[in-house]
PDB file of N, CA and C in Angstrom:
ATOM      1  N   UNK A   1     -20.179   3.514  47.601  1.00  0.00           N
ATOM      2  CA  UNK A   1     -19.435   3.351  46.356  1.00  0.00           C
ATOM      3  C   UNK A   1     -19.886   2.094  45.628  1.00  0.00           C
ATOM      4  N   UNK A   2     -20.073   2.122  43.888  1.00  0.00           N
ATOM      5  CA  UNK A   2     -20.178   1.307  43.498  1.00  0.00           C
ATOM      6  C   UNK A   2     -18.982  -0.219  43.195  1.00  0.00           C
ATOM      7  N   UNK A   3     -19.221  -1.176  43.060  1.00  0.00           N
ATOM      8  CA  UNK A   3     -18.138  -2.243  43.225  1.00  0.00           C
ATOM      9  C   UNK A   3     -17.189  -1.784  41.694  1.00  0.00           C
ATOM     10  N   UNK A   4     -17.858  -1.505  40.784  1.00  0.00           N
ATOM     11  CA  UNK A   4     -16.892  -0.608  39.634  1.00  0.00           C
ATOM     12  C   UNK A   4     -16.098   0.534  40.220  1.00  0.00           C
ATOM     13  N   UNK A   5     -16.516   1.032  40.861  1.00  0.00           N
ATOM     14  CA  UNK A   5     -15.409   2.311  40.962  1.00  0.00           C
ATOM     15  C   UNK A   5     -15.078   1.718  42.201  1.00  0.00           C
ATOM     16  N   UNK A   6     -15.169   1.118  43.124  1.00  0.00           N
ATOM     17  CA  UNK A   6     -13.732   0.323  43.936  1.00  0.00           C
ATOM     18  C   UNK A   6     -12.550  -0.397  43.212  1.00  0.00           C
ATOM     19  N   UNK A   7     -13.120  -1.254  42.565  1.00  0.00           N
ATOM     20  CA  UNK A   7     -12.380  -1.707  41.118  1.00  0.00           C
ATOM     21  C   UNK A   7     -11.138  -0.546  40.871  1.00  0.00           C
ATOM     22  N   UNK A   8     -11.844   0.424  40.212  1.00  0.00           N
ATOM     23  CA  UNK A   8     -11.316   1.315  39.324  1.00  0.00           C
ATOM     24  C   UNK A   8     -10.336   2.015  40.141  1.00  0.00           C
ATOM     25  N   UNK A   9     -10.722   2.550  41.244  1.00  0.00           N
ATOM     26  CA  UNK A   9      -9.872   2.694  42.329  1.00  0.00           C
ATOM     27  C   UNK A   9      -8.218   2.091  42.645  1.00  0.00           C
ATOM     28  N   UNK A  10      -9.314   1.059  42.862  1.00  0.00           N
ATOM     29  CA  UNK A  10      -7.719   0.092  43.436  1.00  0.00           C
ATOM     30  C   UNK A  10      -6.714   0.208  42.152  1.00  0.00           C
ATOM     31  N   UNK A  11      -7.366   0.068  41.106  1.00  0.00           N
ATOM     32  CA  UNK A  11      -6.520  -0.301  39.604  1.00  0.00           C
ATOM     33  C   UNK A  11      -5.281   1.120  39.605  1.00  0.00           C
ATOM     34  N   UNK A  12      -6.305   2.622  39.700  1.00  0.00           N
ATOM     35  CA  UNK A  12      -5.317   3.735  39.446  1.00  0.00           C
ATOM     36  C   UNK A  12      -4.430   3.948  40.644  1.00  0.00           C
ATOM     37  N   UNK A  13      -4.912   3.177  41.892  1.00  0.00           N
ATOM     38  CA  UNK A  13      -3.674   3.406  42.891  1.00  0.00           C
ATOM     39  C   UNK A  13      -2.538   2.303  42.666  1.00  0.00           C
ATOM     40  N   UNK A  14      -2.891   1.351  42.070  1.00  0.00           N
ATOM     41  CA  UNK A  14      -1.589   0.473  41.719  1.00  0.00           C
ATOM     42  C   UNK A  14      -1.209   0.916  40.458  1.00  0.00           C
ATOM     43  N   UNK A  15      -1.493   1.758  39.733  1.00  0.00           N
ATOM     44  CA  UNK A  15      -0.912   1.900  38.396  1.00  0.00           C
ATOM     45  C   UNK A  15       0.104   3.458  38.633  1.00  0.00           C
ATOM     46  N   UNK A  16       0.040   3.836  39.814  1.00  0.00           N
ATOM     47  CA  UNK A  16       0.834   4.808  40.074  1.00  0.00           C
ATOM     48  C   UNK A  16       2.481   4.490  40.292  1.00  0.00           C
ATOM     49  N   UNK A  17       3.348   3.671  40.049  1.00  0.00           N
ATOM     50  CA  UNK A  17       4.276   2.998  40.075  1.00  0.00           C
ATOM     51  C   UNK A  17       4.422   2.723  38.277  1.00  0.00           C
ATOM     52  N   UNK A  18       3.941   2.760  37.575  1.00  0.00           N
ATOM     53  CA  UNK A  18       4.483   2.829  36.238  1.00  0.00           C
ATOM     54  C   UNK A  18       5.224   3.804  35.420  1.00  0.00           C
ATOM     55  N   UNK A  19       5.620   3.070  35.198  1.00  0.00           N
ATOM     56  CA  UNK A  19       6.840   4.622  34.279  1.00  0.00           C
ATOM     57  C   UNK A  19       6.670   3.564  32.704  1.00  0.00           C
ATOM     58  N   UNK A  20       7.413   4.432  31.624  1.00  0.00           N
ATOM     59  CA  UNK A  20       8.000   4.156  30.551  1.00  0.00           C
ATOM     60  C   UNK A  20       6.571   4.063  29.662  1.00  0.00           C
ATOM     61  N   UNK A  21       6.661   3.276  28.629  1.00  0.00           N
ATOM     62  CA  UNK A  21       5.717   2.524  27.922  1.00  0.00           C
ATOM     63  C   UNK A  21       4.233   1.565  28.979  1.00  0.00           C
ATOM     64  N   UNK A  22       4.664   1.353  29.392  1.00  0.00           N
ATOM     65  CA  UNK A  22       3.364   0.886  30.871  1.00  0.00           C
ATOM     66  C   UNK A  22       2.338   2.303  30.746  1.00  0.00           C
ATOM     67  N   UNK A  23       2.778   3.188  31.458  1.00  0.00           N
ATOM     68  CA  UNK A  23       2.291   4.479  32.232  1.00  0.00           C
ATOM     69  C   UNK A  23       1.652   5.112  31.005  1.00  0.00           C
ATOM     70  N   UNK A  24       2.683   5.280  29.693  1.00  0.00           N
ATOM     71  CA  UNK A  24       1.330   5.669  28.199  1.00  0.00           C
ATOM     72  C   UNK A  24       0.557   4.781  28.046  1.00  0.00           C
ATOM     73  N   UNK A  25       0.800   3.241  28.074  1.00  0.00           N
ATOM     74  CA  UNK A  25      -0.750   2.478  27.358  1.00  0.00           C
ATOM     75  C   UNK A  25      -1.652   3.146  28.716  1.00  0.00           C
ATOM     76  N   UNK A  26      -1.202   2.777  29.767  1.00  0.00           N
ATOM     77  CA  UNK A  26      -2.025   3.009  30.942  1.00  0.00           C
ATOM     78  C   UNK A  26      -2.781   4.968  31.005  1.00  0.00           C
ATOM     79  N   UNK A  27      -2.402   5.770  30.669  1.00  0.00           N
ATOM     80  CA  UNK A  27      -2.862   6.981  30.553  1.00  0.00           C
ATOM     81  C   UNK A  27      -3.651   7.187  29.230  1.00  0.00           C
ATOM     82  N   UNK A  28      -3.568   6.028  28.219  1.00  0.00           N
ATOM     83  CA  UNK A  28      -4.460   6.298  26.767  1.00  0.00           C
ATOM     84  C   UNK A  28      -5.409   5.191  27.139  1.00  0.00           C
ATOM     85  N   UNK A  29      -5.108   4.189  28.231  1.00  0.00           N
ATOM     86  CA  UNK A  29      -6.802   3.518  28.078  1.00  0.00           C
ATOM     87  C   UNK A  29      -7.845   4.117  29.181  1.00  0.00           C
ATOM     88  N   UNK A  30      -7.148   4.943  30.337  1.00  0.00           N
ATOM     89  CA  UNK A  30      -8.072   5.755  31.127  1.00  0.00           C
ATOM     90  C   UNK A  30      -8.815   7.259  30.685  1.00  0.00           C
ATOM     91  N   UNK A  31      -8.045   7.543  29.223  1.00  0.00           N
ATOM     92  CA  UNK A  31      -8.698   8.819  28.598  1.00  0.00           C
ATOM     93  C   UNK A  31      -9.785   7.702  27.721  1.00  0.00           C
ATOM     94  N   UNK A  32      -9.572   6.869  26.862  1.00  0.00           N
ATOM     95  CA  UNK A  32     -10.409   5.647  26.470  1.00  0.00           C
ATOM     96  C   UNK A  32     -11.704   5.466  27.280  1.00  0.00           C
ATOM     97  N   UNK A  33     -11.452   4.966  28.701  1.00  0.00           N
ATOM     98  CA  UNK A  33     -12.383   4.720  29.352  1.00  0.00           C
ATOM     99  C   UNK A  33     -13.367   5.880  30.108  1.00  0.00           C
ATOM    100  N   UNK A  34     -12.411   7.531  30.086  1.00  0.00           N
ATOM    101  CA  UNK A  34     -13.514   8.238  30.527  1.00  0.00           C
ATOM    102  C   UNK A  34     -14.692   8.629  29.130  1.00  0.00           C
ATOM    103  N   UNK A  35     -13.983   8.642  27.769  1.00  0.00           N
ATOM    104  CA  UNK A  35     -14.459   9.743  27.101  1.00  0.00           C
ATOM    105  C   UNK A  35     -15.234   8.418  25.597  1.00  0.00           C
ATOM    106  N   UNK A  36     -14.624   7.600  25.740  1.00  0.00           N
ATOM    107  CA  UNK A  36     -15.111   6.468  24.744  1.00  0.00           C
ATOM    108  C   UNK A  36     -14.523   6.629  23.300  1.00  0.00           C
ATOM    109  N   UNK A  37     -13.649   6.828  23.564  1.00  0.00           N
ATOM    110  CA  UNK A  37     -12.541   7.093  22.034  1.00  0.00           C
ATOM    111  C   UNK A  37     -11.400   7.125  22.465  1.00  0.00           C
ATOM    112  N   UNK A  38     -10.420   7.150  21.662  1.00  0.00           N
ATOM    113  CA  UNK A  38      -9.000   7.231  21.968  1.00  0.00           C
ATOM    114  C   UNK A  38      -8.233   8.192  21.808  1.00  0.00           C
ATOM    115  N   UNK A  39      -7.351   8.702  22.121  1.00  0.00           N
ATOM    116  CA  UNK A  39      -6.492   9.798  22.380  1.00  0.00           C
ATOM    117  C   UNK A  39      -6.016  10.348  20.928  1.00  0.00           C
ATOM    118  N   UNK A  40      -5.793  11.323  20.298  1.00  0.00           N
ATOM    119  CA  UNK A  40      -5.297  12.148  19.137  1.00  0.00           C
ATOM    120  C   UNK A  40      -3.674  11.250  19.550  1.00  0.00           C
ATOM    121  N   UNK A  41      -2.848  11.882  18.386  1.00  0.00           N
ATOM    122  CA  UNK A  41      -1.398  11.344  18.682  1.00  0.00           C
ATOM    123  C   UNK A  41      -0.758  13.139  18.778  1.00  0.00           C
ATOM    124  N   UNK A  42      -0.092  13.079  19.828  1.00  0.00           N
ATOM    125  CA  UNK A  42       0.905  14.534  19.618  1.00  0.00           C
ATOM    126  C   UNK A  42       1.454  14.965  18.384  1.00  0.00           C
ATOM    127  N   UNK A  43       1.636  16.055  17.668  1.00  0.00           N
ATOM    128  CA  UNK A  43       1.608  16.841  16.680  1.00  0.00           C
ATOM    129  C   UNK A  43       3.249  16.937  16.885  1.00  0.00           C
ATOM    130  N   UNK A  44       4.246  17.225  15.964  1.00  0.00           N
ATOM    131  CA  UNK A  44       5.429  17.535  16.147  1.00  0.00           C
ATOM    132  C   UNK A  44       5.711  18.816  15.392  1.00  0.00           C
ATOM    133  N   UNK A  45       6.064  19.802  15.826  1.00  0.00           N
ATOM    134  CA  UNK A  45       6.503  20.796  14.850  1.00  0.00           C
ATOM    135  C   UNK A  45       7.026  20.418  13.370  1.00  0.00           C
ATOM    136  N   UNK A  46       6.855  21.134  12.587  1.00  0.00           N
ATOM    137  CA  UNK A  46       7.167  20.440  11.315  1.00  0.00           C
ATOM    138  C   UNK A  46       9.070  21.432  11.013  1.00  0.00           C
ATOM    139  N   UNK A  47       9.642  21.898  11.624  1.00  0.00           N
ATOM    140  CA  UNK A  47      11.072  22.030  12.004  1.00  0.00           C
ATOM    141  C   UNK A  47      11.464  20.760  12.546  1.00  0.00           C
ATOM    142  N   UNK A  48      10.978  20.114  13.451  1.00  0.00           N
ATOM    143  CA  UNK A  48      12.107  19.206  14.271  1.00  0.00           C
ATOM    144  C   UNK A  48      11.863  17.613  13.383  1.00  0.00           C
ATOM    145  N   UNK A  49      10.407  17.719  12.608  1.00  0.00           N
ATOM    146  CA  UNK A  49      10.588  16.971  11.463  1.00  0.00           C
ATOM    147  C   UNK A  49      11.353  16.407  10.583  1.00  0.00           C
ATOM    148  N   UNK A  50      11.564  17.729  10.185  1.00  0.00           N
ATOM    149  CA  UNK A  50      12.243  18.067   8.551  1.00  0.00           C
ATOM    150  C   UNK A  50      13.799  17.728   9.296  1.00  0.00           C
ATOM    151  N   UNK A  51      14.448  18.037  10.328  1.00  0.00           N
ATOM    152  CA  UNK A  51      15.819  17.910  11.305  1.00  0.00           C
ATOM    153  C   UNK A  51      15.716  16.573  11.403  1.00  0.00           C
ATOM    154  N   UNK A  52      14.122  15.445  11.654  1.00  0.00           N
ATOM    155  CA  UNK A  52      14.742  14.145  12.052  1.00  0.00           C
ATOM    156  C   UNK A  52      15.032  13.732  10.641  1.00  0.00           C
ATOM    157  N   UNK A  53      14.471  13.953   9.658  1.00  0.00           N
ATOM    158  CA  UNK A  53      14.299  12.824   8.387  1.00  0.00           C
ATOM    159  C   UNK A  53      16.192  13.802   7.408  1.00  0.00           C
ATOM    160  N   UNK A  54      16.450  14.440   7.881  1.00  0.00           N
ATOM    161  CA  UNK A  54      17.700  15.095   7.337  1.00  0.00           C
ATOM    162  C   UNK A  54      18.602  14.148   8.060  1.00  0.00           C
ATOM    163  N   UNK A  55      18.467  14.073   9.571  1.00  0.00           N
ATOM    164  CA  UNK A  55      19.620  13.403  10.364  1.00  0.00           C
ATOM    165  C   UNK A  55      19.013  11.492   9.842  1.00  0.00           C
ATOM    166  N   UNK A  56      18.052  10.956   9.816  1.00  0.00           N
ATOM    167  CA  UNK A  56      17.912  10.005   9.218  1.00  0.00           C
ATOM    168  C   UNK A  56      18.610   9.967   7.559  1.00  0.00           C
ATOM    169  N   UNK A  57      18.700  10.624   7.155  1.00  0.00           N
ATOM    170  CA  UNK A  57      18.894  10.243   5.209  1.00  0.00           C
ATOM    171  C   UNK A  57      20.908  10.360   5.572  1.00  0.00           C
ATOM    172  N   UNK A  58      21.041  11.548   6.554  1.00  0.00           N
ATOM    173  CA  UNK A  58      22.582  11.502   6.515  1.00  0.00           C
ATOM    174  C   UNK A  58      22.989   9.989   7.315  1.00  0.00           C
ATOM    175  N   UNK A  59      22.284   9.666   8.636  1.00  0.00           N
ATOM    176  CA  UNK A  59      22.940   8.057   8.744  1.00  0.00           C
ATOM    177  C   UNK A  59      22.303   6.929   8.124  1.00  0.00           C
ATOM    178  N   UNK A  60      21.647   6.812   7.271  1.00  0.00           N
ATOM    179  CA  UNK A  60      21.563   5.851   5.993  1.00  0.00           C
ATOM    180  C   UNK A  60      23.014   6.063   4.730  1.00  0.00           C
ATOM    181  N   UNK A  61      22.814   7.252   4.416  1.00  0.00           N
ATOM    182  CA  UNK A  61      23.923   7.924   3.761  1.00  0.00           C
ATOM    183  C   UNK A  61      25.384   7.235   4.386  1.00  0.00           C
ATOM    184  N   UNK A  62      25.691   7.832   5.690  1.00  0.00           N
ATOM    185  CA  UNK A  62      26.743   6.766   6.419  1.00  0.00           C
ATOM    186  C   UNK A  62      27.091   5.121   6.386  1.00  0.00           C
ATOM    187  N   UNK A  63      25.594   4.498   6.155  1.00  0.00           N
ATOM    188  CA  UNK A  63      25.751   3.340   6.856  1.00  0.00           C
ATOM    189  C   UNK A  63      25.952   2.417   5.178  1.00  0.00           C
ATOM    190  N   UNK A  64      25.743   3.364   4.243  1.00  0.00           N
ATOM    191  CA  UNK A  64      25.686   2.783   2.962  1.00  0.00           C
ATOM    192  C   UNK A  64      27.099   2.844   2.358  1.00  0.00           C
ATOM    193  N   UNK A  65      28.192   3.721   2.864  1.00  0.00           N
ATOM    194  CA  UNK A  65      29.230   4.594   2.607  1.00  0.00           C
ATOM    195  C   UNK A  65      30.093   3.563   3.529  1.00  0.00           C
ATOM    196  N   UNK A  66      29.832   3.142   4.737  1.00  0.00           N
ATOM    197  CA  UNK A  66      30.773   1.692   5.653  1.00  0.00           C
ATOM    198  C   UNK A  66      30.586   1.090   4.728  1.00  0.00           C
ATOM    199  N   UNK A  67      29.265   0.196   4.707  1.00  0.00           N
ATOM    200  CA  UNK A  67      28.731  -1.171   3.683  1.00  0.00           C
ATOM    201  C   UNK A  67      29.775  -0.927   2.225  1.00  0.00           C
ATOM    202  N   UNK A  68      30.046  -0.048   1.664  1.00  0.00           N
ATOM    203  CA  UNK A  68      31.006   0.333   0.503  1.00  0.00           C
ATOM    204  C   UNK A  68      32.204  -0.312   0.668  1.00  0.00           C
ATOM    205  N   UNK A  69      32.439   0.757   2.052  1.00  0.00           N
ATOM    206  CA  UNK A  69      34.176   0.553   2.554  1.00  0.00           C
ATOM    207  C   UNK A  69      34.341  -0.158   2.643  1.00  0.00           C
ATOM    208  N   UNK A  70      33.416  -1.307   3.053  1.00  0.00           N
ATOM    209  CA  UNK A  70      34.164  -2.444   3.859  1.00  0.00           C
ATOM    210  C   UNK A  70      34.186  -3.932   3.057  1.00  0.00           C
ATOM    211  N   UNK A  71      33.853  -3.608   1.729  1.00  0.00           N
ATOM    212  CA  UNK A  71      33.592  -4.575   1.010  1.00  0.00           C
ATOM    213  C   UNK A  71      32.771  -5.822   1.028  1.00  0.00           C
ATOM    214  N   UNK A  72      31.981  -5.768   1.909  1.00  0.00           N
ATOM    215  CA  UNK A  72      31.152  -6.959   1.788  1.00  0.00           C
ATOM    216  C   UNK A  72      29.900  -6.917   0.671  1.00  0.00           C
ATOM    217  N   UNK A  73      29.726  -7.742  -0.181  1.00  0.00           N
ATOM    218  CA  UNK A  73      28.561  -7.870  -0.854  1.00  0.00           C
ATOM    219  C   UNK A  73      27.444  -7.768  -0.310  1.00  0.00           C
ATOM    220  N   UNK A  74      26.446  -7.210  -0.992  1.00  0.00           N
ATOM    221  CA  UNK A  74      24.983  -7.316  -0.678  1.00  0.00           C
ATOM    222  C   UNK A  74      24.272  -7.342  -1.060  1.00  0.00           C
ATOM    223  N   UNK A  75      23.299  -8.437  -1.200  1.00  0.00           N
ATOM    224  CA  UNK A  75      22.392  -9.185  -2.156  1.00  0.00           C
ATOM    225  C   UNK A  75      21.010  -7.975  -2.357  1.00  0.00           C
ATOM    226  N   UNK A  76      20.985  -7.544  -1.296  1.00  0.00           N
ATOM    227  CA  UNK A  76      19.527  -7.023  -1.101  1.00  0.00           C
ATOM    228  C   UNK A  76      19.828  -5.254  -1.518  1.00  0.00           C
ATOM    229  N   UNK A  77      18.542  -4.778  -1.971  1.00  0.00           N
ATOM    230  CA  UNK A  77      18.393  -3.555  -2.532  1.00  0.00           C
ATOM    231  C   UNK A  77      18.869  -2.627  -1.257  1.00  0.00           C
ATOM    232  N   UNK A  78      19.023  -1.343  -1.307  1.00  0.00           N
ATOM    233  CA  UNK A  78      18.830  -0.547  -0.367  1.00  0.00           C
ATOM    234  C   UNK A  78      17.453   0.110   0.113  1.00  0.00           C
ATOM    235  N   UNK A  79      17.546  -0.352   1.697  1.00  0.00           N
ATOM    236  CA  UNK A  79      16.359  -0.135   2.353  1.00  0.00           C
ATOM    237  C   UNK A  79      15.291   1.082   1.908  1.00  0.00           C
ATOM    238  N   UNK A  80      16.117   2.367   1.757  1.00  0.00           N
ATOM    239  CA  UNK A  80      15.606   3.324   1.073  1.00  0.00           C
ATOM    240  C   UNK A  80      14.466   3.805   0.024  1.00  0.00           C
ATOM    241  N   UNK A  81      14.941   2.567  -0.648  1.00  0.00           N
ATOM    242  CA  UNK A  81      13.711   2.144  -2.201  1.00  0.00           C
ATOM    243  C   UNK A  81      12.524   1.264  -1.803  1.00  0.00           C
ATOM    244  N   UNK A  82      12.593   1.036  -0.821  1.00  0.00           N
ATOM    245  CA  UNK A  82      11.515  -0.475  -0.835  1.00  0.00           C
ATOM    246  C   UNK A  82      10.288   0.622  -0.269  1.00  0.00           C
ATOM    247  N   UNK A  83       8.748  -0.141  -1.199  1.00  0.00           N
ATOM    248  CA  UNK A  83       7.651   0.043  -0.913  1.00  0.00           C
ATOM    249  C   UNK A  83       7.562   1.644  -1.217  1.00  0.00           C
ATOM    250  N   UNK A  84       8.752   2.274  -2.326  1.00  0.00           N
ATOM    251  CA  UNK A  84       8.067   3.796  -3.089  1.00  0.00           C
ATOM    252  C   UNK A  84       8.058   3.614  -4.521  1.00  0.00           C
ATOM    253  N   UNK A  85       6.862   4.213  -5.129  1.00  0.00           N
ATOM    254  CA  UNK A  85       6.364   3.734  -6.382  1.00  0.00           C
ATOM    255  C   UNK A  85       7.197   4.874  -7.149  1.00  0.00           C
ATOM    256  N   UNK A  86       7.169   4.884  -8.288  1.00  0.00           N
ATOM    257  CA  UNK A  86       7.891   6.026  -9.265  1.00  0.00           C
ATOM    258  C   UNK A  86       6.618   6.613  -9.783  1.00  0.00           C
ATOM    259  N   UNK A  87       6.788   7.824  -9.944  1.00  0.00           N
ATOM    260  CA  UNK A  87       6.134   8.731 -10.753  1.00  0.00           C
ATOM    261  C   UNK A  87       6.426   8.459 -11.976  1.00  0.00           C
ATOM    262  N   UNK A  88       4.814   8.471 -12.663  1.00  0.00           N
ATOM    263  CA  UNK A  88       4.973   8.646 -14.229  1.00  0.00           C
ATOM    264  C   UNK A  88       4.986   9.720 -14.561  1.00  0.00           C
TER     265      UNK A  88
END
């Protein structure tokens, strides 16, 4: 065996104990290191899409509707608008 793939070895038998965010960087730099590019990003159905950005606009919708109720002032625009240009 070469002293690289003992290396490499030892590395994927200790990286078998990762979970969460660890275990993805760790599974996108070993597709990295076999193939010399980086991984595509997973595709989401464009249903469960259109369901997150509906359930997002209704709790913005909510959280703008407390901020109302509850009377406190607020200096700053709503998050909503920032960084979209208007159509001419």
């Amino acid at each position: 065996l070469d002293v690289q793939e003992t290396i490499h070895e030892i590395h994927k038998f200790g990286s078998e104990g990762f979970t969460g965010v660890q275990k993805k960087s760790h599974t996108n730099s070993e597709y990295e290191w076999l193939t010399g590019r980086t991984a595509k990003r997973q595709k989401i159905p464009t249903k469960i899409v259109v369901g997150m950005r509906r359930k997002a606009m209704k709790r913005e919708e909510r959280a703008k509707q407390e901020l109302k109720d509850s009377g406190v002032v607020s200096h700053h625009p709503p998050a909503s608008n920032q960084g979209k240009k208007k159509k001419k």
